[in-house]
PDB file of N, CA and C in Angstrom:
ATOM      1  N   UNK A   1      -4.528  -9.323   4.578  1.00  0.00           N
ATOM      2  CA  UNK A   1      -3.616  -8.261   4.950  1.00  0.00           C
ATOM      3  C   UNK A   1      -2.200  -8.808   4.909  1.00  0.00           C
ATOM      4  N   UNK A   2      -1.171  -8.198   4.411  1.00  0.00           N
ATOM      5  CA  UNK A   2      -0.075  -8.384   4.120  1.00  0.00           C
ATOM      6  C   UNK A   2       0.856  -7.544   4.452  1.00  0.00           C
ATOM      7  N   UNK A   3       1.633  -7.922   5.242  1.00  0.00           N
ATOM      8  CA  UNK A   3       3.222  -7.028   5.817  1.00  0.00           C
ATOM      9  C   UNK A   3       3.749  -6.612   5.144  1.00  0.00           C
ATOM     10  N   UNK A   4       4.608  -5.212   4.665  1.00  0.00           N
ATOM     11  CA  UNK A   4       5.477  -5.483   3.596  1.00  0.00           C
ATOM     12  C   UNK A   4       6.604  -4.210   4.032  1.00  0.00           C
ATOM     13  N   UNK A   5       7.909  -4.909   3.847  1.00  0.00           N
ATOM     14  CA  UNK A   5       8.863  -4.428   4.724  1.00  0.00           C
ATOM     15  C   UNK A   5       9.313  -2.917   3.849  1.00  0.00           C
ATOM     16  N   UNK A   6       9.619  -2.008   4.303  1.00  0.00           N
ATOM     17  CA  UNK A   6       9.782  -0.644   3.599  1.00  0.00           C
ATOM     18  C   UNK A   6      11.479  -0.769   2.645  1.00  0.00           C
ATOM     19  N   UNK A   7      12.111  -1.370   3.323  1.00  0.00           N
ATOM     20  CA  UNK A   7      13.690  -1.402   3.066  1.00  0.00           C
ATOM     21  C   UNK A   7      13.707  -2.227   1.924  1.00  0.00           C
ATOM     22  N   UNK A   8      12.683  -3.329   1.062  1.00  0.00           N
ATOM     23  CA  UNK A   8      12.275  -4.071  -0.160  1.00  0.00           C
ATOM     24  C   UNK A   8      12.191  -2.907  -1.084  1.00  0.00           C
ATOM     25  N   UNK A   9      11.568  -1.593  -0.829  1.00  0.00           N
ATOM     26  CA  UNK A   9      11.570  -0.685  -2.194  1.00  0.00           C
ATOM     27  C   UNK A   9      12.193   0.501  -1.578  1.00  0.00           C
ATOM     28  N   UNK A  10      12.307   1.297  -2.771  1.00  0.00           N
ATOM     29  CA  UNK A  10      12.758   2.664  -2.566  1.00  0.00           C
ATOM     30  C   UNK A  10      12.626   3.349  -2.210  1.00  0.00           C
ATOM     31  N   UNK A  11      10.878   3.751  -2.283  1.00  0.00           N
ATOM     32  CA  UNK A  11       9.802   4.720  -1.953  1.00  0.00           C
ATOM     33  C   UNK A  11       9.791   6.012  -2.651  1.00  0.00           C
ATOM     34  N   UNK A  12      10.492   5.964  -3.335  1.00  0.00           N
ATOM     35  CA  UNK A  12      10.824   7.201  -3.675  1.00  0.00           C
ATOM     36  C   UNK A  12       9.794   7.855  -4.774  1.00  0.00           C
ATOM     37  N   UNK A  13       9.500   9.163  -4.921  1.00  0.00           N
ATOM     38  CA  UNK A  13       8.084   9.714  -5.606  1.00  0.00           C
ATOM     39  C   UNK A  13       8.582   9.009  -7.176  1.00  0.00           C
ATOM     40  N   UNK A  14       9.428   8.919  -7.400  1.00  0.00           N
ATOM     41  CA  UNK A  14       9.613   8.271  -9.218  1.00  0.00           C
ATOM     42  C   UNK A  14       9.213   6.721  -8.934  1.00  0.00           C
ATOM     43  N   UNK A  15       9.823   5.813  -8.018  1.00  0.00           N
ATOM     44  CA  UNK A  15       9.750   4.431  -7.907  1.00  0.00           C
ATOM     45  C   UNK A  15       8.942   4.442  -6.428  1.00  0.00           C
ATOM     46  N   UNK A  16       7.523   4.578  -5.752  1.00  0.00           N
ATOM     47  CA  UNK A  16       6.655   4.497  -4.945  1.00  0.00           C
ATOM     48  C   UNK A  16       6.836   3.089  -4.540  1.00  0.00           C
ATOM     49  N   UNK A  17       6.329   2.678  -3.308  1.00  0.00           N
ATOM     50  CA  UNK A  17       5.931   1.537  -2.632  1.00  0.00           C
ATOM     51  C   UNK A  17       4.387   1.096  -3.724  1.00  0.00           C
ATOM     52  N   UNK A  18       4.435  -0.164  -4.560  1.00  0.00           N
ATOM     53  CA  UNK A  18       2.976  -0.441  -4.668  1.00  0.00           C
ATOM     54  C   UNK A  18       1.749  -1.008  -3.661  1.00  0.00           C
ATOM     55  N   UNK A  19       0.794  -0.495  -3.590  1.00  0.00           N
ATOM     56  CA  UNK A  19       0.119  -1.607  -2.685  1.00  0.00           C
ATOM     57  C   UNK A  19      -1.079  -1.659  -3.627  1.00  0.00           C
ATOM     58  N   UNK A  20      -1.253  -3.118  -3.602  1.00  0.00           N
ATOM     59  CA  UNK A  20      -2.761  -3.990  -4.167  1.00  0.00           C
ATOM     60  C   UNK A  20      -3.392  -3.866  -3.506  1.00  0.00           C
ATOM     61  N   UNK A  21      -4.722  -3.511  -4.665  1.00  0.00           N
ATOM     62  CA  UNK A  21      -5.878  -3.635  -4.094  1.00  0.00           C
ATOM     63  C   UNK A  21      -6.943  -3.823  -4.858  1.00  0.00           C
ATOM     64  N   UNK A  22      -8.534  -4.271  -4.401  1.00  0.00           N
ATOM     65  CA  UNK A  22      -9.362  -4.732  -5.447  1.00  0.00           C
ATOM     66  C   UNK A  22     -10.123  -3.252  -5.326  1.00  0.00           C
ATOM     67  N   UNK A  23     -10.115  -2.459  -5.167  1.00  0.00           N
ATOM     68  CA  UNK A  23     -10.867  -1.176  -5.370  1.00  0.00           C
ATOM     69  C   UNK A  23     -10.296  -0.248  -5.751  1.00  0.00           C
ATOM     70  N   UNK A  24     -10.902   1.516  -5.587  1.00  0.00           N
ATOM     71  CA  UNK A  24      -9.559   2.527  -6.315  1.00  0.00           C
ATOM     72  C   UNK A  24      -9.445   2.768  -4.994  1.00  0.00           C
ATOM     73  N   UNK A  25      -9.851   2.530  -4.026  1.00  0.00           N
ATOM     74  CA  UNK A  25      -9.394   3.258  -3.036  1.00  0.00           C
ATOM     75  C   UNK A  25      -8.385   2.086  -1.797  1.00  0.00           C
ATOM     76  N   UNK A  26      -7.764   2.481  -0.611  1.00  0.00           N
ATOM     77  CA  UNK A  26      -7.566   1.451   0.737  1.00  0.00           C
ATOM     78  C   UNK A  26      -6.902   1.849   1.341  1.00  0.00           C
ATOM     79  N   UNK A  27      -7.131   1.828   2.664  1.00  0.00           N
ATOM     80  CA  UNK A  27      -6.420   2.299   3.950  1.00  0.00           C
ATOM     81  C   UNK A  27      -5.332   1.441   4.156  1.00  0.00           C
ATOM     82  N   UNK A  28      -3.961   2.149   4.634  1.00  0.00           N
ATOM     83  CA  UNK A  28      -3.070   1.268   4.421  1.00  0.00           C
ATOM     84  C   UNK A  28      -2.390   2.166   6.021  1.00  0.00           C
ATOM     85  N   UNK A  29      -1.548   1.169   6.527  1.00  0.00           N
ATOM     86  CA  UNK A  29      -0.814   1.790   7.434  1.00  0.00           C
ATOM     87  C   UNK A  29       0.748   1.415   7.396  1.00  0.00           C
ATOM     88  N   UNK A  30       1.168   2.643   8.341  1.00  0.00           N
ATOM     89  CA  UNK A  30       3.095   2.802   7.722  1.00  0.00           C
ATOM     90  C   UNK A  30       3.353   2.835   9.482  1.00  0.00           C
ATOM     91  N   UNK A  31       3.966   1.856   9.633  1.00  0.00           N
ATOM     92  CA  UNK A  31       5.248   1.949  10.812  1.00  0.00           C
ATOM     93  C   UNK A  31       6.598   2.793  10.572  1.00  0.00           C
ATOM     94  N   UNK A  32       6.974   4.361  10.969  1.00  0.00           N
ATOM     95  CA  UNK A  32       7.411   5.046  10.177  1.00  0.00           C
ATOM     96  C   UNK A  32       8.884   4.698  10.938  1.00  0.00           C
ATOM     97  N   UNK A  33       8.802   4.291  12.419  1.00  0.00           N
ATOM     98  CA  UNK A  33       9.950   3.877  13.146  1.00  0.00           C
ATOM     99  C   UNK A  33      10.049   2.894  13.330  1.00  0.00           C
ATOM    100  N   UNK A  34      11.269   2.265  13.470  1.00  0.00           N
ATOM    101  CA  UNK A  34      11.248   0.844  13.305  1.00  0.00           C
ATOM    102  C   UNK A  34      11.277  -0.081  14.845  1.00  0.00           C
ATOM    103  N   UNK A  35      10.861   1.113  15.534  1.00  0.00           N
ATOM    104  CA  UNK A  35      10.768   0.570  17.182  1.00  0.00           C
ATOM    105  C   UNK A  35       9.091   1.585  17.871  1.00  0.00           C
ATOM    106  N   UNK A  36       9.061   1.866  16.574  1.00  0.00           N
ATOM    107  CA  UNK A  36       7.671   2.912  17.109  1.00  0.00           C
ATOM    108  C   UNK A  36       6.105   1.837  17.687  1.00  0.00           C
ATOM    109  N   UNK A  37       5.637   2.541  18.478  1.00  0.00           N
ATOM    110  CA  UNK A  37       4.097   1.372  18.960  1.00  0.00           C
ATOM    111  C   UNK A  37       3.110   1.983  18.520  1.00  0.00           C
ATOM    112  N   UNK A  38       3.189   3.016  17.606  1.00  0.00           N
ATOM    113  CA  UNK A  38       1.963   3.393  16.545  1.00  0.00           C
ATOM    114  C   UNK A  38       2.104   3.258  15.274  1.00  0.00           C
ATOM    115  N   UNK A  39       0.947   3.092  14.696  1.00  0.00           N
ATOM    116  CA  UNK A  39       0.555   3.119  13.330  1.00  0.00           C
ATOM    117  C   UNK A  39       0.396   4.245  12.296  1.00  0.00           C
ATOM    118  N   UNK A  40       0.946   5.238  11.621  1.00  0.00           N
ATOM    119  CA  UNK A  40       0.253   5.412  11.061  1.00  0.00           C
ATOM    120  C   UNK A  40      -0.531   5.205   9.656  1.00  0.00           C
ATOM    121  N   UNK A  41      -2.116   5.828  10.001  1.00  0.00           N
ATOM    122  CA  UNK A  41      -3.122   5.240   8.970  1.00  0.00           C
ATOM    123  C   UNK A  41      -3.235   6.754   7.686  1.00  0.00           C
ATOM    124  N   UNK A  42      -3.241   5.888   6.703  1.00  0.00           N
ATOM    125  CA  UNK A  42      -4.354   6.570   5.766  1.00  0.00           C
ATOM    126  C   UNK A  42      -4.876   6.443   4.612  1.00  0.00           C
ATOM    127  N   UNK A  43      -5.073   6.933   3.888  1.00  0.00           N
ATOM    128  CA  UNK A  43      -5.974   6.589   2.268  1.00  0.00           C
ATOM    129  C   UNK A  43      -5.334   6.575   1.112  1.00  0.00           C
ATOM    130  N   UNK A  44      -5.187   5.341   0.998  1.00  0.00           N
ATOM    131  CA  UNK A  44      -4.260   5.956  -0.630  1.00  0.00           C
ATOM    132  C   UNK A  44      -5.385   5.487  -2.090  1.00  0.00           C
ATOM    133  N   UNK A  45      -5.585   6.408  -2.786  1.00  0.00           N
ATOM    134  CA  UNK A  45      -6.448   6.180  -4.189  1.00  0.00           C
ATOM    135  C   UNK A  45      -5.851   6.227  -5.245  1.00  0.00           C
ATOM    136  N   UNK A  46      -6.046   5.026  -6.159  1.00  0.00           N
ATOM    137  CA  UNK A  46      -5.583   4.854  -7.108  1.00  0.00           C
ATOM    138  C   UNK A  46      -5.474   5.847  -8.251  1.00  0.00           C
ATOM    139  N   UNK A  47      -4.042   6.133  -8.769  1.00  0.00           N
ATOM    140  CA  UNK A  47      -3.888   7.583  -9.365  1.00  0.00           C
ATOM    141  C   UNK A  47      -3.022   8.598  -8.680  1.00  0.00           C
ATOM    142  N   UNK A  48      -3.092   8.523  -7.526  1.00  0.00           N
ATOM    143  CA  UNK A  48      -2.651   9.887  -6.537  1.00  0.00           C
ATOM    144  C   UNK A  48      -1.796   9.048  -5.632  1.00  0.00           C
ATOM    145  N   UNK A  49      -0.261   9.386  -6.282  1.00  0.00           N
ATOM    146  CA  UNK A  49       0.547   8.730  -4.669  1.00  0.00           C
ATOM    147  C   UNK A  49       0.643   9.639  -4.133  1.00  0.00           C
ATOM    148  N   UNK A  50       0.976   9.375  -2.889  1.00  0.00           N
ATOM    149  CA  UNK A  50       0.936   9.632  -1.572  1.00  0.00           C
ATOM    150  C   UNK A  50       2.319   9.953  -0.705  1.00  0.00           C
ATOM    151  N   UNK A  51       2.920  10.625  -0.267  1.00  0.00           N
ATOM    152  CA  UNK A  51       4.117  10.659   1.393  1.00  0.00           C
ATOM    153  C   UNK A  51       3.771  10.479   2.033  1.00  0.00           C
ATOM    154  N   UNK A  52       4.524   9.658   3.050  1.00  0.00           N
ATOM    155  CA  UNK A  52       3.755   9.360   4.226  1.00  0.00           C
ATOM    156  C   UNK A  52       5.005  10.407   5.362  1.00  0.00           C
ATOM    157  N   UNK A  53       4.251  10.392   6.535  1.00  0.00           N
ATOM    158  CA  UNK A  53       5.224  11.508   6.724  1.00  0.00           C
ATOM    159  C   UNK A  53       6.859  11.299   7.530  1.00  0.00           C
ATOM    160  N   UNK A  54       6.801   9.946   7.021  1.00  0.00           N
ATOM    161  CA  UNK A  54       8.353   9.370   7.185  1.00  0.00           C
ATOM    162  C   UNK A  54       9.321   9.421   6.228  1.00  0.00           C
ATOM    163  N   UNK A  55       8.611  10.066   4.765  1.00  0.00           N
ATOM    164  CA  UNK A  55       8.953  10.579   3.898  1.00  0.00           C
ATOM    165  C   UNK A  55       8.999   9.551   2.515  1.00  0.00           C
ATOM    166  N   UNK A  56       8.239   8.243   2.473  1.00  0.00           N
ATOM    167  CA  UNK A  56       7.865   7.454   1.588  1.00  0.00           C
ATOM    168  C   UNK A  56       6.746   7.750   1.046  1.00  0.00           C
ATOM    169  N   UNK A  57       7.164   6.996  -0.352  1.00  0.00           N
ATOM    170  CA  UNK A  57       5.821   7.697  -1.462  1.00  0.00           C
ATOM    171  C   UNK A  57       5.250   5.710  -1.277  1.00  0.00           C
ATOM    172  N   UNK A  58       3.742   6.144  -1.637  1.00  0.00           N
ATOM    173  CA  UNK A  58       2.974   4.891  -2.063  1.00  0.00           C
ATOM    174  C   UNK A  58       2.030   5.005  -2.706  1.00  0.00           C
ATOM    175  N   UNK A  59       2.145   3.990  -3.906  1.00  0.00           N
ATOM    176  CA  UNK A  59       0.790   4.294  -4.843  1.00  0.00           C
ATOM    177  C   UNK A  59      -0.069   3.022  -4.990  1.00  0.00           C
ATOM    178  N   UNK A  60      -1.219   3.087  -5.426  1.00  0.00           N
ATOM    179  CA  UNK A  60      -2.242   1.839  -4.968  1.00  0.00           C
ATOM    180  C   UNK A  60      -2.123   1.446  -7.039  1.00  0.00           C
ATOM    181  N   UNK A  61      -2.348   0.134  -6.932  1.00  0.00           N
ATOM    182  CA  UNK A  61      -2.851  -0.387  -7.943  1.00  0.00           C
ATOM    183  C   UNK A  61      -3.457  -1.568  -7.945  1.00  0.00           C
ATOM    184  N   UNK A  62      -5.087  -1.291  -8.679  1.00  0.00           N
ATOM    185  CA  UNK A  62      -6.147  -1.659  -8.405  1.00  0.00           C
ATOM    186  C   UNK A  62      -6.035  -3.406  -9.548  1.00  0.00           C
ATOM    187  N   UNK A  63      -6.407  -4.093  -8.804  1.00  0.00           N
ATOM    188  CA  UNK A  63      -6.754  -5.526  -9.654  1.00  0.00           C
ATOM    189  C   UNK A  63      -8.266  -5.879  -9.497  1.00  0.00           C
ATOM    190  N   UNK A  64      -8.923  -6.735 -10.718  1.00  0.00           N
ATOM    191  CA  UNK A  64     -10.194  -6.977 -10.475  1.00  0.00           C
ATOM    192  C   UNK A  64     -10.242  -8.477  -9.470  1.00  0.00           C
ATOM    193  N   UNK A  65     -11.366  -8.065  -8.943  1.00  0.00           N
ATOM    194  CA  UNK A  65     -11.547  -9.430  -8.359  1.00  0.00           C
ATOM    195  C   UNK A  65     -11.827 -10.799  -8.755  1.00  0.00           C
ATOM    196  N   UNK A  66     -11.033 -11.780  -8.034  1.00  0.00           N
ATOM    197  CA  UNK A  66     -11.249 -12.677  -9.042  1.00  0.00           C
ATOM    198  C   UNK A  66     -12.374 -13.783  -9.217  1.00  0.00           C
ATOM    199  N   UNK A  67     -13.321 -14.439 -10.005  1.00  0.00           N
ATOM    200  CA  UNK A  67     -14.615 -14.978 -10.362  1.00  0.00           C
ATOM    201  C   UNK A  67     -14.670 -16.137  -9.418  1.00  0.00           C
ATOM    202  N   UNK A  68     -15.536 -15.570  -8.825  1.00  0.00           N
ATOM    203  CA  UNK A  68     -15.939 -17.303  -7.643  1.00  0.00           C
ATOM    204  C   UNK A  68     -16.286 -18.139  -8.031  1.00  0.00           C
ATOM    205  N   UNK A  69     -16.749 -18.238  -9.227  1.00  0.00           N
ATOM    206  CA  UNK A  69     -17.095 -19.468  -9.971  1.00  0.00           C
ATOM    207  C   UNK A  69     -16.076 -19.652 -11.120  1.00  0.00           C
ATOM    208  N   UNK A  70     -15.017 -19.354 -10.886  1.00  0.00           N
ATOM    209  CA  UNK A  70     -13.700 -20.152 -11.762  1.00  0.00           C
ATOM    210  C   UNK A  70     -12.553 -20.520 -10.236  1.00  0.00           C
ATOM    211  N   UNK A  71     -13.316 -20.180  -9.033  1.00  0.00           N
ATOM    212  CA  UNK A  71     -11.666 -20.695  -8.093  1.00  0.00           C
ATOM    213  C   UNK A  71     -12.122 -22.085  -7.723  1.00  0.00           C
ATOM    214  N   UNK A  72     -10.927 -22.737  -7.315  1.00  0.00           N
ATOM    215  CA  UNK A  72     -10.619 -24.277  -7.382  1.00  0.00           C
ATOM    216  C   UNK A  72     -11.332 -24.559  -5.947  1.00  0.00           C
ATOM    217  N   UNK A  73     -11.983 -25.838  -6.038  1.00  0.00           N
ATOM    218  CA  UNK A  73     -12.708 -26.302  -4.646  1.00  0.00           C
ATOM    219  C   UNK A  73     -11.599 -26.845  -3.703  1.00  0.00           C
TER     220      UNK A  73
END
C-alpha cells in the first residue's frame, strides 16, 4: 500500500490520478480534507475513471504480476 499525495497530479477527468494495480479491479481510498479523520473508500475498475466526491478523477491501470521464479533471492 502506497500513499500518494493528491497535490502531485491534477486529477482532472482529461489527466486522472493513476493508481496501480495487479488486477482490473481495487479499492482505493481518498482523504478528501486535508485535516479530515475519515476515509473515503471505493472501487475503481480498470477502464472506467472515477470522481471522487472531492471532485478528483482516478483511473486504475492494471500491470501483470511479476514471475516468482525470475525475482532475486
Amino acid at each position: 500500500m502506497r500513499v500518494r499525495n493528491r497535490s502531485d497530479y491534477k486529477g482532472t477527468k482529461d489527466d486522472p490520478i493513476i493508481v496501480d494495480a495487479m488486477d482490473k479491479f481495487r479499492l482505493v481510498g481518498c482523504v478528501c480534507e486535508e485535516h479530515a479523520a475519515h476515509i473515503k473508500w471505493m472501487w475503481l475498475i480498470e477502464g472506467r475513471p472515477k470522481r471522487c466526491g472531492c471532485g478528483h478523477w482516478m483511473s486504475l491501470k492494471n500491470h501483470p504480476a511479476p514471475d516468482r521464479y525470475e525475482l532475486p533471492l
